[in-house]
PDB file of N, CA and C in Angstrom:
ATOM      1  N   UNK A   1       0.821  -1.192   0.000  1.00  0.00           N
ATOM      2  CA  UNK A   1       0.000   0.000   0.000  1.00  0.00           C
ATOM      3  C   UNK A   1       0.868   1.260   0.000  1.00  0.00           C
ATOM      4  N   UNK A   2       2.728   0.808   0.231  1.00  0.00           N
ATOM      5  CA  UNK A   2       3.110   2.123  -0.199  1.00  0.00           C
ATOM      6  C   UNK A   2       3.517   2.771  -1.818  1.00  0.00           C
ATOM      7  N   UNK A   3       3.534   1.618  -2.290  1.00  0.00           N
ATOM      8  CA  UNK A   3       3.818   1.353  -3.402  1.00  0.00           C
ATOM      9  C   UNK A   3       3.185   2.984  -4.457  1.00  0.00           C
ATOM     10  N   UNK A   4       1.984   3.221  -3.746  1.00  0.00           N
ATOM     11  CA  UNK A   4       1.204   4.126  -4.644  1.00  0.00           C
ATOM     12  C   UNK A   4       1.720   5.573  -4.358  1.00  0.00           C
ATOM     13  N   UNK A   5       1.285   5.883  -3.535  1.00  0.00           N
ATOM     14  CA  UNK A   5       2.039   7.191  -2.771  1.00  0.00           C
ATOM     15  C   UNK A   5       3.297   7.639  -2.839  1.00  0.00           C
ATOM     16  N   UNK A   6       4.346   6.382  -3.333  1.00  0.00           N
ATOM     17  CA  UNK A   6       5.590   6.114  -3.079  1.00  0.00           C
ATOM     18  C   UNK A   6       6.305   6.993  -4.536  1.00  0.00           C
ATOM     19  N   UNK A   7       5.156   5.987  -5.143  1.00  0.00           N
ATOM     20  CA  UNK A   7       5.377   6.192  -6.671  1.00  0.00           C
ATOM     21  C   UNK A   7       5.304   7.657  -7.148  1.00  0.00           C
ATOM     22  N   UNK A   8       4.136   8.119  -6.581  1.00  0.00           N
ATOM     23  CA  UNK A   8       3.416   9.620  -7.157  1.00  0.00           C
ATOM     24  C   UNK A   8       4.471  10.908  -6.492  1.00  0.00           C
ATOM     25  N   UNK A   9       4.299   9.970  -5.224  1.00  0.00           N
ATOM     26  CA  UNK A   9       5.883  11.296  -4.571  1.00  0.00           C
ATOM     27  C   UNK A   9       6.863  11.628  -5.506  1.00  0.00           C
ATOM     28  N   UNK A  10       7.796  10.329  -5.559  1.00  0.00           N
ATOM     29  CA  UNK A  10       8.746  10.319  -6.209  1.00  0.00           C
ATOM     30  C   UNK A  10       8.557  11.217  -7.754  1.00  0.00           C
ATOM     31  N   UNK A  11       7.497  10.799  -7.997  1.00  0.00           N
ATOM     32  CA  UNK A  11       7.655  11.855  -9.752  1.00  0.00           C
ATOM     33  C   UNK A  11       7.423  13.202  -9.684  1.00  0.00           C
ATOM     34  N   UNK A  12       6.476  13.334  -8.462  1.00  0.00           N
ATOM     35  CA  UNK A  12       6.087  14.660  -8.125  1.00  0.00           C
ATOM     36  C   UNK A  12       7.910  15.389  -7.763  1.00  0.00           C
ATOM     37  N   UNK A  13       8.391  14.823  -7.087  1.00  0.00           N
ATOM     38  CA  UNK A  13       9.744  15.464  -6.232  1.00  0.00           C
ATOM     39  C   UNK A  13      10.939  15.489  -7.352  1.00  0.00           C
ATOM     40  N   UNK A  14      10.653  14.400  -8.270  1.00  0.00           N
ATOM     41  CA  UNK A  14      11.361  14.616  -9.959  1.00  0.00           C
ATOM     42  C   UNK A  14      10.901  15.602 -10.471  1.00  0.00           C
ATOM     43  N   UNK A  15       9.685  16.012 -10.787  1.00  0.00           N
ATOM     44  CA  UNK A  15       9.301  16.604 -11.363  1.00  0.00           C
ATOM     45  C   UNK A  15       9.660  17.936 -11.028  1.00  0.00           C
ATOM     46  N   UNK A  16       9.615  18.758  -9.675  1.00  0.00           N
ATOM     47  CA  UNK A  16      10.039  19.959  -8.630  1.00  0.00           C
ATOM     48  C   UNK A  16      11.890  19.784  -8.996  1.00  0.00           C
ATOM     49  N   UNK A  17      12.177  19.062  -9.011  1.00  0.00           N
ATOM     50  CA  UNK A  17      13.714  19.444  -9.480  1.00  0.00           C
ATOM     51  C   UNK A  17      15.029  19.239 -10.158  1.00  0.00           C
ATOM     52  N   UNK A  18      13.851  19.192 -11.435  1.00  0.00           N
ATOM     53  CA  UNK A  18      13.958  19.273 -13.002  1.00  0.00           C
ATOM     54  C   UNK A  18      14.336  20.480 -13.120  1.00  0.00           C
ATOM     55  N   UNK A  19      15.270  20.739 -13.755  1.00  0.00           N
ATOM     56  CA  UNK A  19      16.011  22.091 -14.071  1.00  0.00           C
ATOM     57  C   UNK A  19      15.492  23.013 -15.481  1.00  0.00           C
ATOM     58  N   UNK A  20      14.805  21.594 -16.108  1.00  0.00           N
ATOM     59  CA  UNK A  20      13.951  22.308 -17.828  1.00  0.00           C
ATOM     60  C   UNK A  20      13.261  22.751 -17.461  1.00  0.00           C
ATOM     61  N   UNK A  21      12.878  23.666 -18.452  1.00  0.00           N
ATOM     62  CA  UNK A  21      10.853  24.133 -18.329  1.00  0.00           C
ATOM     63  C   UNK A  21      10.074  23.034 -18.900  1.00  0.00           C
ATOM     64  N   UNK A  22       8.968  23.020 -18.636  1.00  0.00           N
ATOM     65  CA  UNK A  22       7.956  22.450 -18.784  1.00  0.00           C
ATOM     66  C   UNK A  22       7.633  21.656 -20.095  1.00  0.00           C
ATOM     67  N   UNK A  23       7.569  20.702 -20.217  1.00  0.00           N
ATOM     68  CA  UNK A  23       7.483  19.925 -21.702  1.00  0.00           C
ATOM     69  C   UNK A  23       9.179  19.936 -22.624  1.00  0.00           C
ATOM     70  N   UNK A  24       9.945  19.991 -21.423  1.00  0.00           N
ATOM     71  CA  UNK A  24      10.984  20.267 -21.907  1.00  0.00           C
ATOM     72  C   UNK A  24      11.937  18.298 -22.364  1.00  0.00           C
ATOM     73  N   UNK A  25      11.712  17.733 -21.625  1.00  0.00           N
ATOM     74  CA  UNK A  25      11.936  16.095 -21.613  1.00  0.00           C
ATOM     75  C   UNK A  25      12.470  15.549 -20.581  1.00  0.00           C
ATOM     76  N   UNK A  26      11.506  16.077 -19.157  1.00  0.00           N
ATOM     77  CA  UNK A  26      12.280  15.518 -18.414  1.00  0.00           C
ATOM     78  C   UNK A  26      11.924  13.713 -18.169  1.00  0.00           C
ATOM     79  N   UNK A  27      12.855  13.383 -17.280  1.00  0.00           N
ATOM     80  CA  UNK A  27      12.329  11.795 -16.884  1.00  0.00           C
ATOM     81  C   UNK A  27      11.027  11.894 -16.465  1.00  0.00           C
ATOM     82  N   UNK A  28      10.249  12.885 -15.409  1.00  0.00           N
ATOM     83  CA  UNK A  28       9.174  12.928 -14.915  1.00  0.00           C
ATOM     84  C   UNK A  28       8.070  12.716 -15.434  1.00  0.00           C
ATOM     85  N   UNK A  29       8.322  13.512 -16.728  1.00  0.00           N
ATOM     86  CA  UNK A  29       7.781  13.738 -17.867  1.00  0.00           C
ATOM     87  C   UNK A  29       6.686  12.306 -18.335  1.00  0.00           C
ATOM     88  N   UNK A  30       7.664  11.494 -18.659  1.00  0.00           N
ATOM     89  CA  UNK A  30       7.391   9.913 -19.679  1.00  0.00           C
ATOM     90  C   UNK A  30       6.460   9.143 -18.056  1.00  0.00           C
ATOM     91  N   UNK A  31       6.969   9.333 -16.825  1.00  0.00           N
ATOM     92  CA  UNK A  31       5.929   8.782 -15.648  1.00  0.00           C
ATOM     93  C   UNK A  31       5.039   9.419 -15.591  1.00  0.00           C
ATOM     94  N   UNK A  32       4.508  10.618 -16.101  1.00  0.00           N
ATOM     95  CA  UNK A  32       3.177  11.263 -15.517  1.00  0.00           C
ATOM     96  C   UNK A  32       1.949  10.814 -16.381  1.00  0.00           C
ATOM     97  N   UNK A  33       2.480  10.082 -17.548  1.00  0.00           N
ATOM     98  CA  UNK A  33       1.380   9.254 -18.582  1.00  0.00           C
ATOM     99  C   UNK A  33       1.193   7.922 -17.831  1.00  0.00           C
ATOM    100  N   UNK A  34       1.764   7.099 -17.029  1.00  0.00           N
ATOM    101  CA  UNK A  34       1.250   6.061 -16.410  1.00  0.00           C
ATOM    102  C   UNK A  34       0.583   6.394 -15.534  1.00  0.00           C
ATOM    103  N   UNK A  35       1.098   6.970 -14.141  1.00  0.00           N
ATOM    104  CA  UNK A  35       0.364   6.930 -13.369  1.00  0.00           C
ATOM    105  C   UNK A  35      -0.878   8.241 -13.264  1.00  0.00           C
ATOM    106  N   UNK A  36      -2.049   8.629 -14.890  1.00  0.00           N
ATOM    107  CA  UNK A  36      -2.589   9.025 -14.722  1.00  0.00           C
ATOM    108  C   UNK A  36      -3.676   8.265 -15.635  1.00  0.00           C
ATOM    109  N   UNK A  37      -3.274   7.145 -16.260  1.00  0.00           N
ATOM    110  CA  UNK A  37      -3.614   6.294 -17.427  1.00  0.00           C
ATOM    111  C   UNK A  37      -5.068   5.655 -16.490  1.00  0.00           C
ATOM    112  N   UNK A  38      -5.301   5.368 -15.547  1.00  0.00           N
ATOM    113  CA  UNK A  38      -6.270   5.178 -14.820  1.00  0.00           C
ATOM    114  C   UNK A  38      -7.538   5.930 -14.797  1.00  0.00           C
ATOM    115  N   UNK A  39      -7.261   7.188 -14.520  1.00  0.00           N
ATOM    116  CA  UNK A  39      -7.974   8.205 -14.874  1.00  0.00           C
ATOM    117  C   UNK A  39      -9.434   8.542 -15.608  1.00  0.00           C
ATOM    118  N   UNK A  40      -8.929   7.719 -17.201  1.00  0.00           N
ATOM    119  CA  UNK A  40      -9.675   7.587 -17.923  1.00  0.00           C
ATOM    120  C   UNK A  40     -10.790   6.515 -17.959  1.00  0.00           C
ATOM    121  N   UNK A  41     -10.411   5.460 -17.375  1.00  0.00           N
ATOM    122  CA  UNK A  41     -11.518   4.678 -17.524  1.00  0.00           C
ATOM    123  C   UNK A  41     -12.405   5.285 -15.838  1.00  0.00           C
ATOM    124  N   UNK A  42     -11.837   5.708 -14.762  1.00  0.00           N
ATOM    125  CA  UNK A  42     -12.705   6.641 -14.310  1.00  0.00           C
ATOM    126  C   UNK A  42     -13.594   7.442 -14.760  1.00  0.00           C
ATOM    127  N   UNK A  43     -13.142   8.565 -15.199  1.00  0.00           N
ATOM    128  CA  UNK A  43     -13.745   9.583 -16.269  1.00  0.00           C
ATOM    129  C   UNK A  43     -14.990   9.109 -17.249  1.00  0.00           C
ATOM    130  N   UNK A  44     -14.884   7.515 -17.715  1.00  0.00           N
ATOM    131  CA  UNK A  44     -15.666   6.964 -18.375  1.00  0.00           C
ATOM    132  C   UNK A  44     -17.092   6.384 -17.444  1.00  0.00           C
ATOM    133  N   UNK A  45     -16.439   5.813 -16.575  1.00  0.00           N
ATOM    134  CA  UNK A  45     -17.721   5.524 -15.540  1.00  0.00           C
ATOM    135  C   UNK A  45     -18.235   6.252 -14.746  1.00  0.00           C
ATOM    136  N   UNK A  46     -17.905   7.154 -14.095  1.00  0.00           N
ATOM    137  CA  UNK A  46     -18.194   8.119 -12.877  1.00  0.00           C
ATOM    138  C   UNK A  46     -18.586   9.432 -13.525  1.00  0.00           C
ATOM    139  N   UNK A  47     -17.925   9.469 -14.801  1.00  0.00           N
ATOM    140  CA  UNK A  47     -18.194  11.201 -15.123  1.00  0.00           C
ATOM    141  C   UNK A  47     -16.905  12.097 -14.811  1.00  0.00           C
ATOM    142  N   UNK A  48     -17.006  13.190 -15.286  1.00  0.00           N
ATOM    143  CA  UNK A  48     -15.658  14.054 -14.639  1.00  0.00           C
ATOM    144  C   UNK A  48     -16.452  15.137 -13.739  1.00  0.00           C
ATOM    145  N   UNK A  49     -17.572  15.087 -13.429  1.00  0.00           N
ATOM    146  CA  UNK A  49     -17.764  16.214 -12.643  1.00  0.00           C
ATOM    147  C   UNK A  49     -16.552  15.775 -10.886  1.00  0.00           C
ATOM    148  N   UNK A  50     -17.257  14.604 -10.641  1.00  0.00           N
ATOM    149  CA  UNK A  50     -16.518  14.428  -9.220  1.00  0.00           C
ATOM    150  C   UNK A  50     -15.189  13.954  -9.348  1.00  0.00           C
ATOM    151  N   UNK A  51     -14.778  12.886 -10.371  1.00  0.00           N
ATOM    152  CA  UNK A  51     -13.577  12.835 -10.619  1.00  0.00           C
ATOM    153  C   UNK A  51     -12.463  14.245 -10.781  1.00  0.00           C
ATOM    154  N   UNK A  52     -13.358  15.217 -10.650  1.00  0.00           N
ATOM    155  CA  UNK A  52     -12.154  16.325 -11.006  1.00  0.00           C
ATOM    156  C   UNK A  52     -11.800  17.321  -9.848  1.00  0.00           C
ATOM    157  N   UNK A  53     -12.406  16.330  -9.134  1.00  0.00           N
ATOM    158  CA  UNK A  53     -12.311  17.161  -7.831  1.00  0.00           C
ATOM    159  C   UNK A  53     -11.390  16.117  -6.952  1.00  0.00           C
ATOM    160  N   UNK A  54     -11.999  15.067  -7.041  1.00  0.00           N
ATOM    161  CA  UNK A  54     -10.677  14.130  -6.509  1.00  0.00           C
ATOM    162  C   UNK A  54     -10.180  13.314  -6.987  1.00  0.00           C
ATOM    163  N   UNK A  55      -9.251  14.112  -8.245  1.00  0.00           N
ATOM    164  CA  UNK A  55      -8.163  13.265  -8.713  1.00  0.00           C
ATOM    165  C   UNK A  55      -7.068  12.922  -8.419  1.00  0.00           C
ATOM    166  N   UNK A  56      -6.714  13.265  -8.075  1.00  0.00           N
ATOM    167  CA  UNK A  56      -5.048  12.867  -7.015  1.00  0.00           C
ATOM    168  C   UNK A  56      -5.595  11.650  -6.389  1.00  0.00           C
ATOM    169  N   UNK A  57      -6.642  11.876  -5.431  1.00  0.00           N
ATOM    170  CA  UNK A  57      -7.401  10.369  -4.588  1.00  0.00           C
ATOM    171  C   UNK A  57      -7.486   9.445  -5.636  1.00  0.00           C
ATOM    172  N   UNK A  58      -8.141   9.190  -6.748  1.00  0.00           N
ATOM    173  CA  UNK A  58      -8.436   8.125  -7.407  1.00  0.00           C
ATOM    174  C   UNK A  58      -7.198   7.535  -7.634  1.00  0.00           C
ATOM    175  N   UNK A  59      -6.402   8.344  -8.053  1.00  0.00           N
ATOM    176  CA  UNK A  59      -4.996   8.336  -8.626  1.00  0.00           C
ATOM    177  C   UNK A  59      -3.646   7.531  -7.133  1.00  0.00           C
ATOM    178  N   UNK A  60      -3.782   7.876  -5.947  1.00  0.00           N
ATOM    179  CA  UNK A  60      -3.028   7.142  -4.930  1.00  0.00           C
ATOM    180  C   UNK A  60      -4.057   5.701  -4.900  1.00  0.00           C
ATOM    181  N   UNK A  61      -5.334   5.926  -4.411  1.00  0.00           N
ATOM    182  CA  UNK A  61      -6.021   4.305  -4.247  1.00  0.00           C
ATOM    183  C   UNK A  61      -5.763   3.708  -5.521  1.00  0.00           C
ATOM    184  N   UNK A  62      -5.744   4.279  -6.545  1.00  0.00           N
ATOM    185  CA  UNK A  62      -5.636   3.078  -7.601  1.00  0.00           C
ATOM    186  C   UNK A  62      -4.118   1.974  -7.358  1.00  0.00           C
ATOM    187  N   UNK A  63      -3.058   3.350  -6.988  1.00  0.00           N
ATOM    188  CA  UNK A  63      -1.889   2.745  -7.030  1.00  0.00           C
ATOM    189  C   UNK A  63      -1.467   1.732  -5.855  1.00  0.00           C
ATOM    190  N   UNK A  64      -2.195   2.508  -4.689  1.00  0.00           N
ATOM    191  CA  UNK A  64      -2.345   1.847  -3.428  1.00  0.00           C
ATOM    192  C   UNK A  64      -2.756   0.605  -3.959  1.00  0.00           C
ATOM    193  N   UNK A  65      -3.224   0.365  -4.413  1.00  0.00           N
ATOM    194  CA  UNK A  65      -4.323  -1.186  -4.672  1.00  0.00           C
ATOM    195  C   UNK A  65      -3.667  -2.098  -5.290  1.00  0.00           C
ATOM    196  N   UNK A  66      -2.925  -1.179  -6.618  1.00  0.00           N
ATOM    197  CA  UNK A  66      -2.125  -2.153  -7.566  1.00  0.00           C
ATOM    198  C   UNK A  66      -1.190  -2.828  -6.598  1.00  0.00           C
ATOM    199  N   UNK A  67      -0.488  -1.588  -5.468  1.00  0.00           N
ATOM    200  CA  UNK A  67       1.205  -1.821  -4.635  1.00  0.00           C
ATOM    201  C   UNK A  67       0.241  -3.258  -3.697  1.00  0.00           C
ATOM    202  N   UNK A  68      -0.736  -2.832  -3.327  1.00  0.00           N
ATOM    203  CA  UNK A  68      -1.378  -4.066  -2.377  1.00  0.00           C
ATOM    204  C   UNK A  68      -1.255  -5.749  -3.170  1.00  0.00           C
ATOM    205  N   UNK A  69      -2.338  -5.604  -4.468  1.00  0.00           N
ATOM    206  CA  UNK A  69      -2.470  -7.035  -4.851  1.00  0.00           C
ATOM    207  C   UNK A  69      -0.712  -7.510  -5.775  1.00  0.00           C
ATOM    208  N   UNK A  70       0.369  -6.909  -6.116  1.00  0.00           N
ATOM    209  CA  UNK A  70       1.681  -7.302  -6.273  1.00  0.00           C
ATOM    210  C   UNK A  70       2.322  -7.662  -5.227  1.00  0.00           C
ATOM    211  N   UNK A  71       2.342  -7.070  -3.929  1.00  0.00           N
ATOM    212  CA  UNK A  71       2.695  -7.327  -2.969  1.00  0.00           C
ATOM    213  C   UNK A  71       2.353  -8.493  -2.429  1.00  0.00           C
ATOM    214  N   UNK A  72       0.788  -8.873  -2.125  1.00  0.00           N
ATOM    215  CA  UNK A  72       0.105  -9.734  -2.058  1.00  0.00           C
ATOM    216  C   UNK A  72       0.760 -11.291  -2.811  1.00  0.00           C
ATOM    217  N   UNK A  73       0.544 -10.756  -4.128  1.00  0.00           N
ATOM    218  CA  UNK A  73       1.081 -12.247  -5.080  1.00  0.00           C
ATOM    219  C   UNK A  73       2.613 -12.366  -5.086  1.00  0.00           C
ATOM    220  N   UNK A  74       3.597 -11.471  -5.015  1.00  0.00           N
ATOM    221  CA  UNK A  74       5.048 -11.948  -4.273  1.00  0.00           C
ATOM    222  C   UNK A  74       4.914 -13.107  -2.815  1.00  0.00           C
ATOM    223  N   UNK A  75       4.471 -12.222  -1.689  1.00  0.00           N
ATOM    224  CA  UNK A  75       3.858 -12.774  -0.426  1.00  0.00           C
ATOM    225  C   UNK A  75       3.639 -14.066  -0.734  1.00  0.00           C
ATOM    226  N   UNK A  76       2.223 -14.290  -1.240  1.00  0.00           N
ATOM    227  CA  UNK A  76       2.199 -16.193  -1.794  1.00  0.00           C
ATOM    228  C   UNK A  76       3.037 -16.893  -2.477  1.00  0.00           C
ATOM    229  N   UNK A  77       3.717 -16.287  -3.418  1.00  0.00           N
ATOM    230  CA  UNK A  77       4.861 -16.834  -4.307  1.00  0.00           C
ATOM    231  C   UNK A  77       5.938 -17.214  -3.735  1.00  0.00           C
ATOM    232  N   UNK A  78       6.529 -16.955  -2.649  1.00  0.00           N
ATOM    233  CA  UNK A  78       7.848 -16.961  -2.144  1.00  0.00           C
ATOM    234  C   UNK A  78       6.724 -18.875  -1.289  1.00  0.00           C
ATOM    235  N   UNK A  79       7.976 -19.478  -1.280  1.00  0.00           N
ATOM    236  CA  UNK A  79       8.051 -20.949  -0.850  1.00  0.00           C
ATOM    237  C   UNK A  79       8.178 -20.339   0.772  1.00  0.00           C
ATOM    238  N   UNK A  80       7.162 -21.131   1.195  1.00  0.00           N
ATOM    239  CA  UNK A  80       7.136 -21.555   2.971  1.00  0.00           C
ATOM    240  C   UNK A  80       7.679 -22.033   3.393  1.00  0.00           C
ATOM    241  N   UNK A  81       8.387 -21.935   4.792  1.00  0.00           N
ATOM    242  CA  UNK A  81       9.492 -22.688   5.362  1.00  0.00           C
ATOM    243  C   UNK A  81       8.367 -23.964   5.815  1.00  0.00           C
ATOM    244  N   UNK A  82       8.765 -24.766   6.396  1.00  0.00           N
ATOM    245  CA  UNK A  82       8.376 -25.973   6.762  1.00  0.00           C
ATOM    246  C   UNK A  82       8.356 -25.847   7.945  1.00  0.00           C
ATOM    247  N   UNK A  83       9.179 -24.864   9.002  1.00  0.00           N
ATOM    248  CA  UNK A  83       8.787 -24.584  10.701  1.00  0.00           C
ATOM    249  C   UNK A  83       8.170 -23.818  10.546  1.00  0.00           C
TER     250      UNK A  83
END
């Protein structure tokens, strides 16, 4: 569940100290198309009136969720000790 927050920080804090202007190429840049790629199929079901008010939220729970069920299926994947 940190996985999401973790993620959005990090590009956000790339993004703050990036030395280009804006659309210039930073790394931040090419991450802000994933983790907003969600978005849309929101936008499709819900509408954008409320989605546009809490987008950032949709945008951490989604990631929160993804960091949960990967985490999750590592967790089962790894072999059990026998004690």
């Amino acid at each position: 569940m940190v996985f999401g927050p973790a993620f959005i920080g990090l590009t956000l804090i790339l993004k703050v100290l990036c030395p280009l202007p804006a659309g210039a190429g930073c790394f931040a840049d090419y991450l802000a198309v994933p983790i907003f790629l969600p978005l849309i199929f929101v936008y499709g079901i819900v509408g954008k009136g409320l989605v546009m008010i809490h987008e950032l939220w949709f945008v951490v729970l989604y990631w929160s969720f993804v960091g949960l069920l990967s985490g999750l299926i590592f967790d089962l994947r790894t072999r059990q000790s026998p004690y």
